[in-house]
N, C-alpha and C. Protein backbone atom coordinates (compact mmCIF):
# COMPACT_ATOMS: atom_id res chain seq x y z
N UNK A 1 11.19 -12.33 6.21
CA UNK A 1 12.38 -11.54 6.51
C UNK A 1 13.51 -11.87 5.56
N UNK A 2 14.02 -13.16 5.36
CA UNK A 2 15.16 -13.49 4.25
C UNK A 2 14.52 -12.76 3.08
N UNK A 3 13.80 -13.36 2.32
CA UNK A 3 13.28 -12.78 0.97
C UNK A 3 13.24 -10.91 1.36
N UNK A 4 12.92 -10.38 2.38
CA UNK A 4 13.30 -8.86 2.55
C UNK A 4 14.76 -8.56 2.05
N UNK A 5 15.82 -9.82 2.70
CA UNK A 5 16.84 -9.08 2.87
C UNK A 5 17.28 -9.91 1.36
N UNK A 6 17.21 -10.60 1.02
CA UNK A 6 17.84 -11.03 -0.68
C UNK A 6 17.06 -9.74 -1.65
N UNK A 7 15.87 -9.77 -1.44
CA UNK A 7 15.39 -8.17 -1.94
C UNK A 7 16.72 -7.05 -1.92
N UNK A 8 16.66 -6.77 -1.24
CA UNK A 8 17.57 -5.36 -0.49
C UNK A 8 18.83 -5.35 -0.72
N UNK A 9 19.64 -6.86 -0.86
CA UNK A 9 20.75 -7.00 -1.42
C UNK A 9 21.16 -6.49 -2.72
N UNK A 10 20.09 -7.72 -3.28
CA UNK A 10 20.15 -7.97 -4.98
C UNK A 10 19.83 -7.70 -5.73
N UNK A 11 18.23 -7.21 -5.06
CA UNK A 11 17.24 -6.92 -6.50
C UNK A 11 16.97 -5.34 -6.28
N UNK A 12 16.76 -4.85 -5.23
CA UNK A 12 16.21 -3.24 -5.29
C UNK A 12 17.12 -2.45 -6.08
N UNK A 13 18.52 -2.28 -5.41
CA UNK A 13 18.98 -1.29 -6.15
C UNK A 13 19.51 -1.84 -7.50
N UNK A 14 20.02 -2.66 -8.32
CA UNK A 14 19.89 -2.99 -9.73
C UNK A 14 18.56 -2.94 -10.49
N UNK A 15 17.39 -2.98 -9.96
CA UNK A 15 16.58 -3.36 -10.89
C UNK A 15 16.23 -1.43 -10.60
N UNK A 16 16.21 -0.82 -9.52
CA UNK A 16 15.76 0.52 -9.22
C UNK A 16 16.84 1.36 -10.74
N UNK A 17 18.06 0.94 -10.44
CA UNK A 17 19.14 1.73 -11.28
C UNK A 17 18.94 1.24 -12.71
N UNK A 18 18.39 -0.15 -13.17
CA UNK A 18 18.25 -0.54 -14.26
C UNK A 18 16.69 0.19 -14.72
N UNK A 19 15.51 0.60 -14.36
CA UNK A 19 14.95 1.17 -14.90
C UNK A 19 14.90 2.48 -15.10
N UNK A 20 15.96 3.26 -13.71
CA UNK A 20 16.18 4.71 -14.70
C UNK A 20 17.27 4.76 -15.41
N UNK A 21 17.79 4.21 -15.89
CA UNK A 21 18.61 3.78 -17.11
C UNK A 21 17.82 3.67 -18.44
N UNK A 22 16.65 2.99 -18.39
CA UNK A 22 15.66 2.49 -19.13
C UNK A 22 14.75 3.05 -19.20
N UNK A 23 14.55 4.81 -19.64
CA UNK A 23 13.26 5.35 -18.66
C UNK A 23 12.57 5.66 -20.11
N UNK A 24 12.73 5.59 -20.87
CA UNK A 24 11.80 5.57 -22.27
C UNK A 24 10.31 5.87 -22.34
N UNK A 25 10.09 4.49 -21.11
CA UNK A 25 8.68 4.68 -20.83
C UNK A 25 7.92 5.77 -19.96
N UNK A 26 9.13 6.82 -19.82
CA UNK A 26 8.66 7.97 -18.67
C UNK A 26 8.93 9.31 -19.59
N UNK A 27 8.08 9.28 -20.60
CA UNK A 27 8.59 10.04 -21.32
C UNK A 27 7.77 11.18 -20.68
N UNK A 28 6.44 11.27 -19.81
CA UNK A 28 6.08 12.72 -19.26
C UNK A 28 6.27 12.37 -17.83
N UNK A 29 7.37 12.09 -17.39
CA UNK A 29 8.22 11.92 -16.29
C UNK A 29 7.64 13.43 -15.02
N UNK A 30 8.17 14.72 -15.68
CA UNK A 30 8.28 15.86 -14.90
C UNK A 30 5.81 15.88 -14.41
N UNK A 31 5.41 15.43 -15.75
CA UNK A 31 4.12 15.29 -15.53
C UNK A 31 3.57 14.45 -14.27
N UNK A 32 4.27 13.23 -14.13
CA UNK A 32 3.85 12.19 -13.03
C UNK A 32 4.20 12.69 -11.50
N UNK A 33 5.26 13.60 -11.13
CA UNK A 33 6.38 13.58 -10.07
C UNK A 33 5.14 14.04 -9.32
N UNK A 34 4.17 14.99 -9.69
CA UNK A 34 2.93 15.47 -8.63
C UNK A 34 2.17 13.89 -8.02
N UNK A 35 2.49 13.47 -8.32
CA UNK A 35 1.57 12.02 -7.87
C UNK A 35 1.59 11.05 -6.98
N UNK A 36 2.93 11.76 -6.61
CA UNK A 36 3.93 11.16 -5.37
C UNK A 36 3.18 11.80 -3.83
N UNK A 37 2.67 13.33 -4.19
CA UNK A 37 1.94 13.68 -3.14
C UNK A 37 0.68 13.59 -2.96
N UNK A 38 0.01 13.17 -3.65
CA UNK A 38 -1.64 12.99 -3.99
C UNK A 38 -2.48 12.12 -2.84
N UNK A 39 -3.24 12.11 -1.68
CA UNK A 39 -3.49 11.65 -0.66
C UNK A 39 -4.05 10.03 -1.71
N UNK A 40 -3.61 9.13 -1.43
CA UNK A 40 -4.18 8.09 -1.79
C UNK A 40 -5.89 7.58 -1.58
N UNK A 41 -6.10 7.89 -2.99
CA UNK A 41 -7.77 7.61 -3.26
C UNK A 41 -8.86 6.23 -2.47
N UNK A 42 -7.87 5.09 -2.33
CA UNK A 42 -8.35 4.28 -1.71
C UNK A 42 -8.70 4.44 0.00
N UNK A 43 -7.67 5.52 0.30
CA UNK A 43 -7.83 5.48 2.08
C UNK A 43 -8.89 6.61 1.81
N UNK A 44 -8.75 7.88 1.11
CA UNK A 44 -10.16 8.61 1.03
C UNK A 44 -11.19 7.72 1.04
N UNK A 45 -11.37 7.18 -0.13
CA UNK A 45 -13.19 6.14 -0.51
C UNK A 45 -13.30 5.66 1.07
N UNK A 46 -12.35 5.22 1.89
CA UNK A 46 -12.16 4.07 2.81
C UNK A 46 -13.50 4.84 4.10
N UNK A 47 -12.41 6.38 4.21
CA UNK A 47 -12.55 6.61 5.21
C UNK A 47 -14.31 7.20 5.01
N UNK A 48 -14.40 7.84 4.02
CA UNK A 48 -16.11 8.06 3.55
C UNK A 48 -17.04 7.05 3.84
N UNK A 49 -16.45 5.38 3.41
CA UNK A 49 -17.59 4.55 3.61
C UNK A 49 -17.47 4.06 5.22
N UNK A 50 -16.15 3.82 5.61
CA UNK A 50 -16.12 3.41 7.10
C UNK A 50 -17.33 4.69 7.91
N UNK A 51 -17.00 5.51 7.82
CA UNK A 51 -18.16 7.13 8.67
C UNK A 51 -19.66 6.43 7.89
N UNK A 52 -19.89 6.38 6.99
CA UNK A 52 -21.31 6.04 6.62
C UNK A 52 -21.79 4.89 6.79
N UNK A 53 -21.24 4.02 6.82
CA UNK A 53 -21.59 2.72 7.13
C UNK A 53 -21.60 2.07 8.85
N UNK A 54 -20.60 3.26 9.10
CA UNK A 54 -20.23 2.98 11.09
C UNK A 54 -21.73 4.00 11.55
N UNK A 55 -21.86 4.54 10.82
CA UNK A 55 -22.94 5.23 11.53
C UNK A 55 -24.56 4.96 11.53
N UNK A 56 -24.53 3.80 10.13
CA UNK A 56 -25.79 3.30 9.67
C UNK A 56 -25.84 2.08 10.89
N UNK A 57 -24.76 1.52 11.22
CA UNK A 57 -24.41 0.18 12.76
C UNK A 57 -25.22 1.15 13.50
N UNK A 58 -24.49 2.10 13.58
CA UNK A 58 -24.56 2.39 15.08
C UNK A 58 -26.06 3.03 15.27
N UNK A 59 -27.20 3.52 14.06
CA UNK A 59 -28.18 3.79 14.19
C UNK A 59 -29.01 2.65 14.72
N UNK A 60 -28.22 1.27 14.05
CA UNK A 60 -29.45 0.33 14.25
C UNK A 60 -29.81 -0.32 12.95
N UNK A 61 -29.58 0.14 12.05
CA UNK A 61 -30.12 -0.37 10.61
C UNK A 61 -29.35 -1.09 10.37
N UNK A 62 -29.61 -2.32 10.20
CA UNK A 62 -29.07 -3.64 9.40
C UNK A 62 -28.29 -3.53 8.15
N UNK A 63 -27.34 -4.02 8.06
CA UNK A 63 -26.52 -3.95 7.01
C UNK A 63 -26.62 -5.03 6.10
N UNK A 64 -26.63 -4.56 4.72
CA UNK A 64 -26.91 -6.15 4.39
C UNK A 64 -25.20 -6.56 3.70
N UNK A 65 -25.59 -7.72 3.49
CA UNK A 65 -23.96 -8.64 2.96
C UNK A 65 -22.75 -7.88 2.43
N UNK A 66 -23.16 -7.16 1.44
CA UNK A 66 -22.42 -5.92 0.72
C UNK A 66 -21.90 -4.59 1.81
N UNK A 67 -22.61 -4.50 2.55
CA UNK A 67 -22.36 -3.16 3.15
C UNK A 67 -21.26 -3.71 4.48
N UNK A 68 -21.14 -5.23 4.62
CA UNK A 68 -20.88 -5.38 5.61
C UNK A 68 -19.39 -5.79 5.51
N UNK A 69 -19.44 -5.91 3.90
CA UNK A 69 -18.03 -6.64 3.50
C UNK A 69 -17.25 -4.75 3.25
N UNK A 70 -18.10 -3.54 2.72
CA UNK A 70 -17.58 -2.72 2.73
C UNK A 70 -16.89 -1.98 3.78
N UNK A 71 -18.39 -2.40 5.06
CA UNK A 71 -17.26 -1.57 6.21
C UNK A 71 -15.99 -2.24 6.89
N UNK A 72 -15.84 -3.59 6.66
CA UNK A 72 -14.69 -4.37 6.98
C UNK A 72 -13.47 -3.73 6.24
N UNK A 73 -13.77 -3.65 4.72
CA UNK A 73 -12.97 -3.34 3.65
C UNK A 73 -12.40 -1.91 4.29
N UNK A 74 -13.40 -0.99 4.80
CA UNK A 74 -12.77 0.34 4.33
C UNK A 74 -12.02 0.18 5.93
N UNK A 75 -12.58 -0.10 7.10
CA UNK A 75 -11.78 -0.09 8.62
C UNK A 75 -10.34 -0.81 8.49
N UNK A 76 -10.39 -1.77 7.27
CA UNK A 76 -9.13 -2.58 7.27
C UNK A 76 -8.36 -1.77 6.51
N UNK A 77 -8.39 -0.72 5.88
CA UNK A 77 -7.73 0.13 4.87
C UNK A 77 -6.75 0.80 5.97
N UNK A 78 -7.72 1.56 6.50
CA UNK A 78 -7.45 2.54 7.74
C UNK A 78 -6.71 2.23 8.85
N UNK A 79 -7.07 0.47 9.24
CA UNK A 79 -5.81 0.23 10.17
C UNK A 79 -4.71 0.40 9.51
N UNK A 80 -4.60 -0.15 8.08
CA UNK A 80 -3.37 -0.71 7.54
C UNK A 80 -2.71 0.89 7.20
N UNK A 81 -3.16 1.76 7.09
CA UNK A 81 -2.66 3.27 6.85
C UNK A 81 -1.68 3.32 8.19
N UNK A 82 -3.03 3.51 9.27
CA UNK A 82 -2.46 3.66 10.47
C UNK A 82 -0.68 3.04 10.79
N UNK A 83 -0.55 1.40 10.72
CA UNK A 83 0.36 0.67 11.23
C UNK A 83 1.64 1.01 9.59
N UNK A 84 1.33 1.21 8.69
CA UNK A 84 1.47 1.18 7.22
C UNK A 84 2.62 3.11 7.96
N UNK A 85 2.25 3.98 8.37
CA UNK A 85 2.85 5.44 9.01
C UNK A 85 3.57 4.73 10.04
N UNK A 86 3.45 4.31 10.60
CA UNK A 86 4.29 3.39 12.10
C UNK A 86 5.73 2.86 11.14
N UNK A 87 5.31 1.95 10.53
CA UNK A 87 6.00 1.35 10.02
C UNK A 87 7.57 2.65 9.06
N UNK A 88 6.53 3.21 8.17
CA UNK A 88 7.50 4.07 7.48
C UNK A 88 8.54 4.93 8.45
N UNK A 89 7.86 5.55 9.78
CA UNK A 89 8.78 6.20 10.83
C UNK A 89 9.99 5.11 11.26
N UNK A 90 9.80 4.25 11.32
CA UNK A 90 10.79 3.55 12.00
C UNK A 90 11.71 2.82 11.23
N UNK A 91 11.29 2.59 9.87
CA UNK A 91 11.93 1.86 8.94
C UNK A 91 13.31 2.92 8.12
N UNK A 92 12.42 4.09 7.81
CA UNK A 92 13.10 5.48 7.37
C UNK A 92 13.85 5.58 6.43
N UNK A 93 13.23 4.48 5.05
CA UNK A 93 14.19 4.57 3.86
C UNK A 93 13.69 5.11 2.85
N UNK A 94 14.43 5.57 2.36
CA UNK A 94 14.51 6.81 0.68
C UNK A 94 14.05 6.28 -0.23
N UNK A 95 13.53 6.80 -1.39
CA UNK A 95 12.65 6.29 -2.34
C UNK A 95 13.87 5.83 -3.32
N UNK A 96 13.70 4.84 -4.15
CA UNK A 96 14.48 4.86 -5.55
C UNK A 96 14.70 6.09 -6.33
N UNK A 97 13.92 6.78 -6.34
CA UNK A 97 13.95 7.91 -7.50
C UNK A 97 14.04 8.76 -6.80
N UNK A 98 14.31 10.07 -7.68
CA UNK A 98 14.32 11.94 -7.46
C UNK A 98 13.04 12.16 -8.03
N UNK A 99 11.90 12.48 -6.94
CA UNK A 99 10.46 13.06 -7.48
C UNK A 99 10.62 14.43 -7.16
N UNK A 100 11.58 15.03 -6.23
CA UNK A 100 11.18 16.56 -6.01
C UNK A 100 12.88 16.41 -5.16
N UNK A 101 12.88 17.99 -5.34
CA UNK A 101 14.22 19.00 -5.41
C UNK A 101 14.79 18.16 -4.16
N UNK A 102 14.00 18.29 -3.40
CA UNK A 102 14.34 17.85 -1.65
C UNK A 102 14.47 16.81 -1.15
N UNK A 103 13.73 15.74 -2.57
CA UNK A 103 13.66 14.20 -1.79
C UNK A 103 15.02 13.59 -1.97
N UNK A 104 15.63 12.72 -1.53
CA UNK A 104 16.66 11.59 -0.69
C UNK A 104 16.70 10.62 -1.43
N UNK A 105 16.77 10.07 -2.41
CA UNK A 105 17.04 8.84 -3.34
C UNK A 105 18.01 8.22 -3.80
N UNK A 106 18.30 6.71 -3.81
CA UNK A 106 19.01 6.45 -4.01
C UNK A 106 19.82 6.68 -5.43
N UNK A 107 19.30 7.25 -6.30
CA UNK A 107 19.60 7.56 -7.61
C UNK A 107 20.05 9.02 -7.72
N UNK A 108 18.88 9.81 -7.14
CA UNK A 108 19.32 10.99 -7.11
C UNK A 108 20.69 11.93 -5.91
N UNK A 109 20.84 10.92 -4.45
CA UNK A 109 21.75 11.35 -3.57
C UNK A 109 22.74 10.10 -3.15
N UNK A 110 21.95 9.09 -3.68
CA UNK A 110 23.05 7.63 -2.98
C UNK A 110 22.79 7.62 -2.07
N UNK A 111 21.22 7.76 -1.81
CA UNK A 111 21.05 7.35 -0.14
C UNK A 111 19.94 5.88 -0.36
N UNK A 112 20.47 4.97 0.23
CA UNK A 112 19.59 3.82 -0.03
C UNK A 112 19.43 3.05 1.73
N UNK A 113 20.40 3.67 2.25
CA UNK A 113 19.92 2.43 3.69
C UNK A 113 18.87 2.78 4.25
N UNK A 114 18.32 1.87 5.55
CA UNK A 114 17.51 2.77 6.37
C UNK A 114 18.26 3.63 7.52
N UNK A 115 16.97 4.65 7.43
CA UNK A 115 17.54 5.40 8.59
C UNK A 115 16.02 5.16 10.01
N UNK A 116 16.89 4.39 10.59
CA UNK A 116 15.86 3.92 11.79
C UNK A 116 14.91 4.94 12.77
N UNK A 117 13.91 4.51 12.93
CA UNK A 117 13.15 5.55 13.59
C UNK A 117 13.66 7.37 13.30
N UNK A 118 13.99 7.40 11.76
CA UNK A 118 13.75 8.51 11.74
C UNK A 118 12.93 9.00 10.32
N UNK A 119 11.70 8.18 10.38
CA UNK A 119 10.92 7.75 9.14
C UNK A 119 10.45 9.27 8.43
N UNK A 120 10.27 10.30 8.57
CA UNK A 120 10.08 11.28 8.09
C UNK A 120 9.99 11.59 6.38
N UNK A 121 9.38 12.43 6.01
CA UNK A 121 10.17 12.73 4.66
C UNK A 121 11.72 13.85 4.45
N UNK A 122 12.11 12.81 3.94
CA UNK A 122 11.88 12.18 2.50
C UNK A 122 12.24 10.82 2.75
N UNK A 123 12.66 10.33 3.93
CA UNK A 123 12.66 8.97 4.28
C UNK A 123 11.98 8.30 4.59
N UNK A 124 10.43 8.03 3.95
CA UNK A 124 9.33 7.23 4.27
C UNK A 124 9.15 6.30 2.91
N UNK A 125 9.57 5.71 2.31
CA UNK A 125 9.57 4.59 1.02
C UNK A 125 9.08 3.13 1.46
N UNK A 126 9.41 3.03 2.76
CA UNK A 126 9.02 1.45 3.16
C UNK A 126 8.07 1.64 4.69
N UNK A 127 6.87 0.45 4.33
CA UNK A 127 6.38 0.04 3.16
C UNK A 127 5.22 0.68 2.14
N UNK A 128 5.46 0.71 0.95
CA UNK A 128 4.40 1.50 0.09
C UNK A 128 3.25 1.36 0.53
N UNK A 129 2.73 2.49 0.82
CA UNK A 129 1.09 2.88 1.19
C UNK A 129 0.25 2.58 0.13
N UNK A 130 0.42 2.48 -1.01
CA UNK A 130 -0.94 2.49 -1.79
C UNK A 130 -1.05 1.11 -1.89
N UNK A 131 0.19 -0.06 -1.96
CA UNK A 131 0.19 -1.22 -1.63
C UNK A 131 -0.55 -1.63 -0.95
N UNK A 132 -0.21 -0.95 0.60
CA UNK A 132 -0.75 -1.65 1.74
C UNK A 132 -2.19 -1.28 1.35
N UNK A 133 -2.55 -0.29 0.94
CA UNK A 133 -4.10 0.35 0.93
C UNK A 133 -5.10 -1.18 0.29
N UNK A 134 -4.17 -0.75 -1.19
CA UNK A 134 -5.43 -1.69 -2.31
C UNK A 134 -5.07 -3.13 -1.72
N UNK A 135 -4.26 -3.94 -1.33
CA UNK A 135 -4.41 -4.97 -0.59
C UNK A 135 -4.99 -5.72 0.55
N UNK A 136 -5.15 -4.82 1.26
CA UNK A 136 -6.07 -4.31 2.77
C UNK A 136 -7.69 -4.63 2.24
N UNK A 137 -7.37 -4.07 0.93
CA UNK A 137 -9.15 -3.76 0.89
C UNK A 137 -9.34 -4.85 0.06
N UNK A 138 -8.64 -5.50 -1.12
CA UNK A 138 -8.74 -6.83 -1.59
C UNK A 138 -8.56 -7.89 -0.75
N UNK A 139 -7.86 -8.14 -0.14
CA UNK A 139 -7.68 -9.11 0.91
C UNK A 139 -9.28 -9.52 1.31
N UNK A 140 -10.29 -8.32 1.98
CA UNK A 140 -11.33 -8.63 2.37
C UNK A 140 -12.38 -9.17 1.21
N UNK A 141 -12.06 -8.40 -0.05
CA UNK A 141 -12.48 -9.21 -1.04
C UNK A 141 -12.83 -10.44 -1.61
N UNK A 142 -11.35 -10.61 -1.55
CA UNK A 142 -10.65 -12.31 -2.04
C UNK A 142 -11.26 -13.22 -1.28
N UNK A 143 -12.10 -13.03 0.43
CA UNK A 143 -12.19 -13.85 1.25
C UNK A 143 -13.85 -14.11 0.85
N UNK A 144 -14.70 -13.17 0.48
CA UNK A 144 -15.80 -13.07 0.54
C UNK A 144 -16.58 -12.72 -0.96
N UNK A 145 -16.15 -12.53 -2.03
CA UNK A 145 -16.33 -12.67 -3.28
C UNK A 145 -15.12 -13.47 -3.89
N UNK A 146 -14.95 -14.54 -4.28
CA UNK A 146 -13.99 -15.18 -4.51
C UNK A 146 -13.71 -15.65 -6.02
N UNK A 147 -15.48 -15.47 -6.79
CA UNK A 147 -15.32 -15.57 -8.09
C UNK A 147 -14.71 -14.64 -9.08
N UNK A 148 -14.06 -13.78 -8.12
CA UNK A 148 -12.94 -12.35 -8.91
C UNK A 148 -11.95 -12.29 -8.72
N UNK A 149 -11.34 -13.39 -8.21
CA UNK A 149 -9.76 -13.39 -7.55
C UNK A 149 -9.08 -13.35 -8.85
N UNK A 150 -9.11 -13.65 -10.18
CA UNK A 150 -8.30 -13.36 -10.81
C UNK A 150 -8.28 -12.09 -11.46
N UNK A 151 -9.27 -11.13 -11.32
CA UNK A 151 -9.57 -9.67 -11.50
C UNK A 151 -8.37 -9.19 -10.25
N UNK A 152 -8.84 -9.40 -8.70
CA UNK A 152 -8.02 -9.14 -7.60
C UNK A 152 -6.41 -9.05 -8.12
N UNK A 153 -6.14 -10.16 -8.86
CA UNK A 153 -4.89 -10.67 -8.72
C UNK A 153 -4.30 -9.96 -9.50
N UNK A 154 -4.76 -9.60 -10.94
CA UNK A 154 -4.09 -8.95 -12.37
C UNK A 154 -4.62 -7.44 -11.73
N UNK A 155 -5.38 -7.01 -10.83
CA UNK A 155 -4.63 -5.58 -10.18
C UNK A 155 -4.32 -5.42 -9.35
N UNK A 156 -3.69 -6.20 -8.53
CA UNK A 156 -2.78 -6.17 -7.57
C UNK A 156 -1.27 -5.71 -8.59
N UNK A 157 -1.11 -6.82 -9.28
CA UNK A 157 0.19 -6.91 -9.88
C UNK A 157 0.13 -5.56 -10.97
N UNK A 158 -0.72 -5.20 -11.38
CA UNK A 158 -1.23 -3.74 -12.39
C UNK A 158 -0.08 -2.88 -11.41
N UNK A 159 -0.81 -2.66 -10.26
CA UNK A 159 -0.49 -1.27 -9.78
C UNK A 159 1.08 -1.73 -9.20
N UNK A 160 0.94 -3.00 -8.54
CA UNK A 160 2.55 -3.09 -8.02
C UNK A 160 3.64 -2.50 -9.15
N UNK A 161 3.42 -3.64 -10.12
CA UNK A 161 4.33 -3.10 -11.62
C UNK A 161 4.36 -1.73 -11.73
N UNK A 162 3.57 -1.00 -11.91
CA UNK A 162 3.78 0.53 -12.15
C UNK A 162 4.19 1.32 -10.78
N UNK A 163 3.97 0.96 -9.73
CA UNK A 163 4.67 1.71 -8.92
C UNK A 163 6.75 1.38 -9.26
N UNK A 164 6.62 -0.10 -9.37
CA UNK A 164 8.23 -0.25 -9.98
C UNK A 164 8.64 0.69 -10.48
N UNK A 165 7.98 0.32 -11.59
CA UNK A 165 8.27 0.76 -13.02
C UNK A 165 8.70 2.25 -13.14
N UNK A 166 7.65 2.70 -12.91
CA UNK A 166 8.05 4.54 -12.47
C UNK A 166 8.94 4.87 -11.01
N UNK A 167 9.56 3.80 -10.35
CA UNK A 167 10.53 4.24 -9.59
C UNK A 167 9.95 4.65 -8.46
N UNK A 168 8.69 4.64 -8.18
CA UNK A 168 7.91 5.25 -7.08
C UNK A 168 8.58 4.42 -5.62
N UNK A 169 8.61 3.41 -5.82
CA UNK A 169 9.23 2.31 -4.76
C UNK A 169 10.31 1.37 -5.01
N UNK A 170 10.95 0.67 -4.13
CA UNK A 170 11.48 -0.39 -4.31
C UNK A 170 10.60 -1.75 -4.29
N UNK A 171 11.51 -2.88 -5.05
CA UNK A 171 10.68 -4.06 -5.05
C UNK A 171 10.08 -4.16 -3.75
N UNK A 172 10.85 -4.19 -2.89
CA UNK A 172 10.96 -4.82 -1.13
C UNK A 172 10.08 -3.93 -0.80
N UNK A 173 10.04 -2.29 -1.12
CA UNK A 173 8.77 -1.45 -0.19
C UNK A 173 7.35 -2.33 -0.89
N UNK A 174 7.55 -2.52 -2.02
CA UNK A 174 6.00 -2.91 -2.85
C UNK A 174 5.63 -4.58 -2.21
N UNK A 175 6.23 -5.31 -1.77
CA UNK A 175 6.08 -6.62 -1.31
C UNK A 175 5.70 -6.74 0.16
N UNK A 176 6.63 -5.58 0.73
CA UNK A 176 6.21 -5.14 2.14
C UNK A 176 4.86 -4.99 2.54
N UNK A 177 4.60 -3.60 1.29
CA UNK A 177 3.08 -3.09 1.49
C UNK A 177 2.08 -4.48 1.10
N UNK A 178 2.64 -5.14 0.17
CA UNK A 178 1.52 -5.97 -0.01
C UNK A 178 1.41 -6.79 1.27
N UNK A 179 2.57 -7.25 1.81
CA UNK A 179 2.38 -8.41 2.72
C UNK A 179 1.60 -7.72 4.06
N UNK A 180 2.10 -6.38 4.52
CA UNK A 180 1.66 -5.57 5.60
C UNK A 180 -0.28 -5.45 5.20
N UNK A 181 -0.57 -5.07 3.63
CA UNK A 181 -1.98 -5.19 3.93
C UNK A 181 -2.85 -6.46 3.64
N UNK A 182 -2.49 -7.89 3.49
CA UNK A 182 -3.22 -8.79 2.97
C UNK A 182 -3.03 -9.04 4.52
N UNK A 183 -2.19 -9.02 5.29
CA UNK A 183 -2.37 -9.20 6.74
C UNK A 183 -3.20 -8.81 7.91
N UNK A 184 -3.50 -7.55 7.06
CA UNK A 184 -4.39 -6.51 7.94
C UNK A 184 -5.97 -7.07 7.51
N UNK A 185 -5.81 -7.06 5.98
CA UNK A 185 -7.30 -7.27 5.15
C UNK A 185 -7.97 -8.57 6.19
N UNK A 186 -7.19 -9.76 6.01
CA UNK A 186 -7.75 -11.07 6.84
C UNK A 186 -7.90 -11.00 7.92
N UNK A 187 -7.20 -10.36 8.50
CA UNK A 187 -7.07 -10.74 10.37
C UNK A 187 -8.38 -9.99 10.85
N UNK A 188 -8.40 -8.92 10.02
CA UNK A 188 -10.36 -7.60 10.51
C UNK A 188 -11.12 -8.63 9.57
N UNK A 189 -10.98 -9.17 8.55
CA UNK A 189 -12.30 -9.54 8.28
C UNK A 189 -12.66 -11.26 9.21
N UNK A 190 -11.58 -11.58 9.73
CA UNK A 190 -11.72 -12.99 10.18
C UNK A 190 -12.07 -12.43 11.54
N UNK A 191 -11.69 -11.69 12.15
CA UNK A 191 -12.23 -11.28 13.36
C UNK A 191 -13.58 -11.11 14.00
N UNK A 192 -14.05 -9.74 12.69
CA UNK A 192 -14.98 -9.47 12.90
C UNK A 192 -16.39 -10.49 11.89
N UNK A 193 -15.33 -11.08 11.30
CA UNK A 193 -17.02 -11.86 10.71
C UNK A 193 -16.95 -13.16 11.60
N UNK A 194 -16.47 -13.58 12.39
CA UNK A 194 -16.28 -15.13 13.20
C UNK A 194 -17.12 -14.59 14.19
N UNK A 195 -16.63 -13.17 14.89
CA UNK A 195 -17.08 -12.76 16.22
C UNK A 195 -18.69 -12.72 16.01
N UNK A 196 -18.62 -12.11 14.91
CA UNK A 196 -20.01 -11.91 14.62
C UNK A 196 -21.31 -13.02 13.52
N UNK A 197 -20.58 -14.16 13.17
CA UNK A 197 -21.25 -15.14 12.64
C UNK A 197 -21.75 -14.89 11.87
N UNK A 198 -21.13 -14.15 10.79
CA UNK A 198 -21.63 -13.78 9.26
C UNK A 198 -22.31 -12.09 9.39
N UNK A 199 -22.31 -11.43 10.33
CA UNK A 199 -23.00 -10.40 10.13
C UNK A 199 -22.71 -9.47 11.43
N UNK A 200 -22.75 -8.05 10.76
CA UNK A 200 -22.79 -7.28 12.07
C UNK A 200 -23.84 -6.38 12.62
């Protein structure tokens, strides 16, 4: 919670206002703004393998090691979506940037607080969904292939950075999402692999 709020003080809106100041690197800017609505690819893959893999359980067919770390992976995606929409309704803050005519930004309208339980768009910025997504699903990773954590780690920070970078979020939504899905990732895979003693 402190590190939220020294975030929110200090660092979001200077570093948000210091890179569209600095936007050089957005030189097909009007090209990216569609990307803001694009259903996030990770909760798709998620929800495809959670249905195929929940249904291969529920036939009866044994899952082996891989399939078992996938359906953890993709159900932990899906909670974290789930609580990840909870969260944005109630939190109800504006993105850093102007992606479209209508959205609420602190750059583009000077709207930066939250607006409480009234998470809607264009006030859904915290906490970043694609965060929570790819963390959710690394998290289960990190626990159970462990000789890739530094692959895990340099794209975690890949995608965080570029959501910055292009203004998509604030620091604090991108730290949020991460912390909201490495929380989700462990707690389903410690659950369900303890309950179940290595296997389901």
């Amino acid at each position: 919670m402190l590190d939220h709020v020294l975030s929110k003080n200090w660092i979001d809106r200077p570093l948000a206002f210091w890179i569209h100041t600095h936007q050089s690197h957005l030189l097909a800017r009007d090209d990216l703004a569609p990307l803001a609505g694009i259903p996030n690819p990770t909760v798709l893959a998620s929800l495809v393998a959670f249905l195929l893999l929940g249904f291969l359980h529920l036939a009866k067919r044994p899952l082996i090691r891989v399939e078992q770390v996938a359906l953890v992976s993709s159900s932990s995606v899906l909670i974290g979506e789930t609580i990840k929409d909870v969260l944005k309704w109630a939190f109800g803050r504006p993105s850093p940037d102007l992606w479209t005519m209508s959205n609420s930004s602190a750059i583009g309208s000077q709207a930066y607080q939250f607006h409480w339980f009234h998470g809607i768009a264009p006030f859904n910025s915290f906490p970043s969904g694609h965060m929570t997504a790819l963390t959710a699903f690394i998290a289960v990773l990190w626990m159970h292939y462990p000789r890739f954590r530094v692959f895990y780690a340099a794209l975690c920070l890949s995608v965080a950075a570029a959501l910055i970078a292009f203004n998509f979020h604030f620091l604090g939504d991108v730290i949020a999402g991460a912390m909201l899905g490495t929380m989700v990732g462990l707690l389903q895979s410690s659950l369900l692999f303890e309950k179940n003693r290595g296997t389901l």
